[in-house]
C-alpha atoms as a PDB file:
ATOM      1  CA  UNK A   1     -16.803  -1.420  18.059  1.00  0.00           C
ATOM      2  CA  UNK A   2     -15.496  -4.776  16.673  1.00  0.00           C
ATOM      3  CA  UNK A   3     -12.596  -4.727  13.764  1.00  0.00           C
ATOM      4  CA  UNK A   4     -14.147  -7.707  11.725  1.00  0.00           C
ATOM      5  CA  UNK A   5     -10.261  -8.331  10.514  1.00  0.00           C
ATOM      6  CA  UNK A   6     -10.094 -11.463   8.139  1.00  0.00           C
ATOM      7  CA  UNK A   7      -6.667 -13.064   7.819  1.00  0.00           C
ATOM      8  CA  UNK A   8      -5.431 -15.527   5.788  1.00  0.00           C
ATOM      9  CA  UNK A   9      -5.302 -19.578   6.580  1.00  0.00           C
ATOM     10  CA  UNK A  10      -2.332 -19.777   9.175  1.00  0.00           C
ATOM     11  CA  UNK A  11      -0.995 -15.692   8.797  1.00  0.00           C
ATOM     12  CA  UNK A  12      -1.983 -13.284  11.374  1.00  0.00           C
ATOM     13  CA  UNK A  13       0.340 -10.957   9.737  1.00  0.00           C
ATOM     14  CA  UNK A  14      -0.145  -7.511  10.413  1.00  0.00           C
ATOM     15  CA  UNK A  15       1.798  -5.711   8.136  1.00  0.00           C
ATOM     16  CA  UNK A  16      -0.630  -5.012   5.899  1.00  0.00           C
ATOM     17  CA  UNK A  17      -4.941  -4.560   6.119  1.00  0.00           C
ATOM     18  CA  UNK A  18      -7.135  -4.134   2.915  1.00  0.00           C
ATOM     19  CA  UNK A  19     -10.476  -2.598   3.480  1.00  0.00           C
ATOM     20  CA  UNK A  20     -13.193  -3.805   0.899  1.00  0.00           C
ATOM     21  CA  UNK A  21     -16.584  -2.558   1.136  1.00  0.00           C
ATOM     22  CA  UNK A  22     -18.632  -5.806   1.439  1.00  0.00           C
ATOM     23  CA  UNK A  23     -17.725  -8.958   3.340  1.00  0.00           C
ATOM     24  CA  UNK A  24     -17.692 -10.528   0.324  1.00  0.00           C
ATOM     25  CA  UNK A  25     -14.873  -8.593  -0.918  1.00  0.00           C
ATOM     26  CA  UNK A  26     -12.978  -9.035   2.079  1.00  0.00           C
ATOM     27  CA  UNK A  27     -13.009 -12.900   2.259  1.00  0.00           C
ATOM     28  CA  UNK A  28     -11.660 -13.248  -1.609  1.00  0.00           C
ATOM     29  CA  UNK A  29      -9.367 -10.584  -0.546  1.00  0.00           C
ATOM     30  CA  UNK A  30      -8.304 -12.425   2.574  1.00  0.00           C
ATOM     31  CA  UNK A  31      -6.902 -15.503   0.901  1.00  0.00           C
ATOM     32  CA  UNK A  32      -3.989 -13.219   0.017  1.00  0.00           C
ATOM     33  CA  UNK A  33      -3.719 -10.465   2.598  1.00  0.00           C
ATOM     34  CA  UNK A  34      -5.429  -9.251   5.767  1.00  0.00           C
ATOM     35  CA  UNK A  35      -8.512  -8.109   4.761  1.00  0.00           C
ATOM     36  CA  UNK A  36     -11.709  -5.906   6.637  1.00  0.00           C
ATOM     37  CA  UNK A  37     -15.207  -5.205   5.120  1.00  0.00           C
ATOM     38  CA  UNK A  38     -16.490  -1.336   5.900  1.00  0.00           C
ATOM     39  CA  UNK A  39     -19.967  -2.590   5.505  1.00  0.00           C
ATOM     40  CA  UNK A  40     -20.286   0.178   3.811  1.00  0.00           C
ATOM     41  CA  UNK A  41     -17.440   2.961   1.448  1.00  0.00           C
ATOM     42  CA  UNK A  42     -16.785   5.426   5.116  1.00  0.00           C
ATOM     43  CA  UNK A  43     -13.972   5.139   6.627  1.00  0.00           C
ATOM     44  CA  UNK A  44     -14.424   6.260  10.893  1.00  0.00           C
ATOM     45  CA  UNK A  45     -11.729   8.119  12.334  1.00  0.00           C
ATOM     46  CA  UNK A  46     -11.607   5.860  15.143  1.00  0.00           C
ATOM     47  CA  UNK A  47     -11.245   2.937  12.871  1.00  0.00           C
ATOM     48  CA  UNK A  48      -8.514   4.784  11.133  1.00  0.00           C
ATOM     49  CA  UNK A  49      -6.576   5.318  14.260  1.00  0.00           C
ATOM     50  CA  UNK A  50      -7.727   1.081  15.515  1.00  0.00           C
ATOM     51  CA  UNK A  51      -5.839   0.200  12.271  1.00  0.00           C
ATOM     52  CA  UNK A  52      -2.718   2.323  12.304  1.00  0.00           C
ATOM     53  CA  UNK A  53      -2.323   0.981  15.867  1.00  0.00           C
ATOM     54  CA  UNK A  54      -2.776  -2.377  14.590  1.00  0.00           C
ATOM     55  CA  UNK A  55      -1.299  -2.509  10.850  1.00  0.00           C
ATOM     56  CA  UNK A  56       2.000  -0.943   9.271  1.00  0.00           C
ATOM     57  CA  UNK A  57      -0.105  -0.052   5.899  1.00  0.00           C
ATOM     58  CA  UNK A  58      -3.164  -0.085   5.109  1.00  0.00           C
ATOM     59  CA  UNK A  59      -4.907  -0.606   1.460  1.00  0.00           C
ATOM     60  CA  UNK A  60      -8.187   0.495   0.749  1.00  0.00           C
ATOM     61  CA  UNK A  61      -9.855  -1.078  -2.204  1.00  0.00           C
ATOM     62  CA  UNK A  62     -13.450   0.020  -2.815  1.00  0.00           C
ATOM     63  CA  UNK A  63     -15.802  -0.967  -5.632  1.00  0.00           C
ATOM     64  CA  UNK A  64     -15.194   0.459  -9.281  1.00  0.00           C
ATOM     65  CA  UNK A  65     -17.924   3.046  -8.816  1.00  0.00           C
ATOM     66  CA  UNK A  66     -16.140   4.869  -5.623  1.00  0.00           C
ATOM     67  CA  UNK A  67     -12.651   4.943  -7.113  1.00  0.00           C
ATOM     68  CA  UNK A  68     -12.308   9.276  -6.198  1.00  0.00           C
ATOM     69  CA  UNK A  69     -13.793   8.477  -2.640  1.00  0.00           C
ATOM     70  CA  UNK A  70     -11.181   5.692  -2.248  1.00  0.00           C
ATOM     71  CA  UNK A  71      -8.396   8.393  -3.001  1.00  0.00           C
ATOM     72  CA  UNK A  72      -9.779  10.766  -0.801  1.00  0.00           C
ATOM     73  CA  UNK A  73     -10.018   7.916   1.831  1.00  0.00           C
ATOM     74  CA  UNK A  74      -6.270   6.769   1.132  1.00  0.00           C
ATOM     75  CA  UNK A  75      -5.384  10.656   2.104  1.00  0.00           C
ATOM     76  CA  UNK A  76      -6.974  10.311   5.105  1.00  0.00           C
ATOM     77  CA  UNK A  77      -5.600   6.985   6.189  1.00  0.00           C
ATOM     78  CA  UNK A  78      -1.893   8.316   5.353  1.00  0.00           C
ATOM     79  CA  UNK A  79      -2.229  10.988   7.927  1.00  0.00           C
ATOM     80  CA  UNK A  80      -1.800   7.532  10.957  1.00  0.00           C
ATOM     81  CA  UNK A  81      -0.307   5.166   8.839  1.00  0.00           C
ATOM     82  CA  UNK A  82       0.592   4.723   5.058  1.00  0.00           C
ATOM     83  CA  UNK A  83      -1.992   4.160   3.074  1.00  0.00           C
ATOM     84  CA  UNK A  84      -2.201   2.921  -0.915  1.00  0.00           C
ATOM     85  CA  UNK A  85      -5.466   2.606  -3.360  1.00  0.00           C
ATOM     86  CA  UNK A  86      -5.658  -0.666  -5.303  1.00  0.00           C
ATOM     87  CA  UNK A  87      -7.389   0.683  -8.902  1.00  0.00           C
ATOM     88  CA  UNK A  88      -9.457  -2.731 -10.197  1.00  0.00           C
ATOM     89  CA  UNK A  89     -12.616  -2.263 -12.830  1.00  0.00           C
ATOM     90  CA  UNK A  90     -14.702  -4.704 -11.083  1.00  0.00           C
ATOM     91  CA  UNK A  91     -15.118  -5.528  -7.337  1.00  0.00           C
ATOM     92  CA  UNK A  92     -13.063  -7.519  -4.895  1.00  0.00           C
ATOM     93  CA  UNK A  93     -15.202 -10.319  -4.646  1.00  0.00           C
ATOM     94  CA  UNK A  94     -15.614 -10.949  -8.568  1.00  0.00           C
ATOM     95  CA  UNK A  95     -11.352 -11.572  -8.755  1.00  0.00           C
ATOM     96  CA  UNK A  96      -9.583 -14.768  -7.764  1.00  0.00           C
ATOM     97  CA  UNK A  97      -6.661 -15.082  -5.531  1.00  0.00           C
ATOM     98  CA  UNK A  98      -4.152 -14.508  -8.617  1.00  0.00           C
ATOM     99  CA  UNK A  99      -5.872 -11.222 -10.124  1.00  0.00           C
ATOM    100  CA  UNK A 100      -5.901 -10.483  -6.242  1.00  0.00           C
ATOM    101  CA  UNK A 101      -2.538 -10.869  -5.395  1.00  0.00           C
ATOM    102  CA  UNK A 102      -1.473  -8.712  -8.577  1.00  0.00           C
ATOM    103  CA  UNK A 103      -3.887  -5.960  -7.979  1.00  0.00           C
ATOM    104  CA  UNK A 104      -2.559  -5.542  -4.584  1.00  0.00           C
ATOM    105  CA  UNK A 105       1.566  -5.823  -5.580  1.00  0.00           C
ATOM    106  CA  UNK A 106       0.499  -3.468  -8.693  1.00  0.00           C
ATOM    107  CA  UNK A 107      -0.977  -0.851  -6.237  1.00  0.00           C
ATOM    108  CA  UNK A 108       2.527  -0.813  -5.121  1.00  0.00           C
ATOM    109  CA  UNK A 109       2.587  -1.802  -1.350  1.00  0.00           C
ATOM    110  CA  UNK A 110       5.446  -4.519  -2.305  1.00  0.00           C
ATOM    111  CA  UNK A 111       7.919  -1.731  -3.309  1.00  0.00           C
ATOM    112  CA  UNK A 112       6.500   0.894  -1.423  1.00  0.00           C
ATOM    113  CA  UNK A 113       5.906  -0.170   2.402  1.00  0.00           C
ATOM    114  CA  UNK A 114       9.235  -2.484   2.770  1.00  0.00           C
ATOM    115  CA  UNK A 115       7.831  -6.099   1.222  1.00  0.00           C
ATOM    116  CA  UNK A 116      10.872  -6.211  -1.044  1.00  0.00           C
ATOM    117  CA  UNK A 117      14.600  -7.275  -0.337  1.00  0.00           C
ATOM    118  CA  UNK A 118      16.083  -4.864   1.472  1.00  0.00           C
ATOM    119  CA  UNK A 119      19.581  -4.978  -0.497  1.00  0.00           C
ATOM    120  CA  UNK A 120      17.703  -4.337  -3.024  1.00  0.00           C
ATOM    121  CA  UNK A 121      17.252  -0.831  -1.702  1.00  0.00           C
ATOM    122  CA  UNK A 122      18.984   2.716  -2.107  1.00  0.00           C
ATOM    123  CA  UNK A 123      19.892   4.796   0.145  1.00  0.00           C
ATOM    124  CA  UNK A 124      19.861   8.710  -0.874  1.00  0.00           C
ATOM    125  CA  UNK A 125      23.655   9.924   0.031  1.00  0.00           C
ATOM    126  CA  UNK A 126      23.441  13.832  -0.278  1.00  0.00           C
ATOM    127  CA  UNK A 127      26.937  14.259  -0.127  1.00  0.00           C
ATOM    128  CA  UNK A 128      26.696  12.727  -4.309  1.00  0.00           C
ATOM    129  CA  UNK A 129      25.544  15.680  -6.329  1.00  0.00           C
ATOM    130  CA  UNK A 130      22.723  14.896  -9.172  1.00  0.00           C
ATOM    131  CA  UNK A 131      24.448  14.957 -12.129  1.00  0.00           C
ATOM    132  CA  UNK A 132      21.922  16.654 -14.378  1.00  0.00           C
ATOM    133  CA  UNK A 133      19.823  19.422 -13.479  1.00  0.00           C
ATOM    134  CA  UNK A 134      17.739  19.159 -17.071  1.00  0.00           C
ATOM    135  CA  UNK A 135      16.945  15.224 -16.587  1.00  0.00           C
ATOM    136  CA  UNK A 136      17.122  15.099 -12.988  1.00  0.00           C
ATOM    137  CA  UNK A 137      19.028  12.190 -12.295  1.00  0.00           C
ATOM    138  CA  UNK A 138      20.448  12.315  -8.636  1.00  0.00           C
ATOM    139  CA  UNK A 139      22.810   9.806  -7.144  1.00  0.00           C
ATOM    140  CA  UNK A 140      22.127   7.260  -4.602  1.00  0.00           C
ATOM    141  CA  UNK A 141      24.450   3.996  -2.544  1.00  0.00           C
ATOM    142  CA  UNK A 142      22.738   0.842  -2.621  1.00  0.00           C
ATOM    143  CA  UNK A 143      23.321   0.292   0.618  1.00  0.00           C
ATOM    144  CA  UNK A 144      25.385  -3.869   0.773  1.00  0.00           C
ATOM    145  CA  UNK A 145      28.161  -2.491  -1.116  1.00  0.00           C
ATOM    146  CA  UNK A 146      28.362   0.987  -1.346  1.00  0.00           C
ATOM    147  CA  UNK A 147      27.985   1.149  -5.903  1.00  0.00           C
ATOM    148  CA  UNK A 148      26.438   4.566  -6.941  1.00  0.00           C
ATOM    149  CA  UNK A 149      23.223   3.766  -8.305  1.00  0.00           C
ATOM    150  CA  UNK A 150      21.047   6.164 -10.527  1.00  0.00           C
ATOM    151  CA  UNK A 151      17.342   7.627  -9.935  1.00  0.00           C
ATOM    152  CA  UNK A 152      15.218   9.964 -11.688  1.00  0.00           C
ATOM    153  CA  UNK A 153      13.721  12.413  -9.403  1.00  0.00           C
ATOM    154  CA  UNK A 154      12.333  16.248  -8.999  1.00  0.00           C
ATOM    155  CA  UNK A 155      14.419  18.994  -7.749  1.00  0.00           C
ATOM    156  CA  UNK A 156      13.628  21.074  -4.722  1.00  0.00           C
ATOM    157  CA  UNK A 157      14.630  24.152  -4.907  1.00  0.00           C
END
């Protein structure tokens, strides 16, 4: 039971794996992020719990043809770690590292799983009412200096 994990030159981060389907896939995918071929489109439960001991997140990008398996797969994975679906209309391997890179940050890892600037961040302060129960628009702190910032968002209950 080997983890054929690909990383890129000099970066053995392991914040982040995305599992392609073909080696192929996951060497182009490698020169951006951590990247592991399936050999295949199943995911093993004992891979899925290998990786979430490993990785924070974990991507799964599968060829154009298995895009409702790959969401089905990404549910899985999110039950150990979280898990996103990179949406492409042609394969891994046939991108270069540029349409890689955006792929990946469009799937939405960077503002998702903590890649961004963490001032950048809000923090939800529940003791701030939302202020409009037809557009629901809640309140949030930004968390450096304490300004009210706006969100939209659904209600519970």
């Amino acid at each position: 039971d080997i983890l054929h994990i690909l990383y890129p030159k000099g970066d053995r981060d392991n914040s982040v794996v995305i599992l392609t389907e073909d080696l192929i896939s996951a060497i182009k995918v490698s020169m951006y992020k951590p990247a592991m071929p399936l050999w295949g489109s199943d995911i093993p439960l004992k891979t899925i719990k290998r990786l979430a001991s490993q990785f924070s997140v974990v991507g799964v990008w599968l060829d154009p043809d298995m895009k409702l398996k790959a969401v089905k797969d990404v549910l899985r994975v999110s039950q150990y770690v979280p898990a996103f679906f990179v949406n492409s209309n042609l394969d891994p391997k046939f991108y270069n590292r540029e349409a890689i890179k955006e792929h990946i940050d469009i799937a939405g890892y960077k503002m998702i799983y903590k890649d961004t600037d963490s001032s950048d961040r809000c923090v939800i302060d529940k003791s701030l009412p939302c202020l409009s129960n037809d557009t629901h628009v809640c309140n949030c702190v930004k968390k450096d200096d304490g300004t009210v910032r706006q969100w939209q968002t659904a209600r519970l209950g």
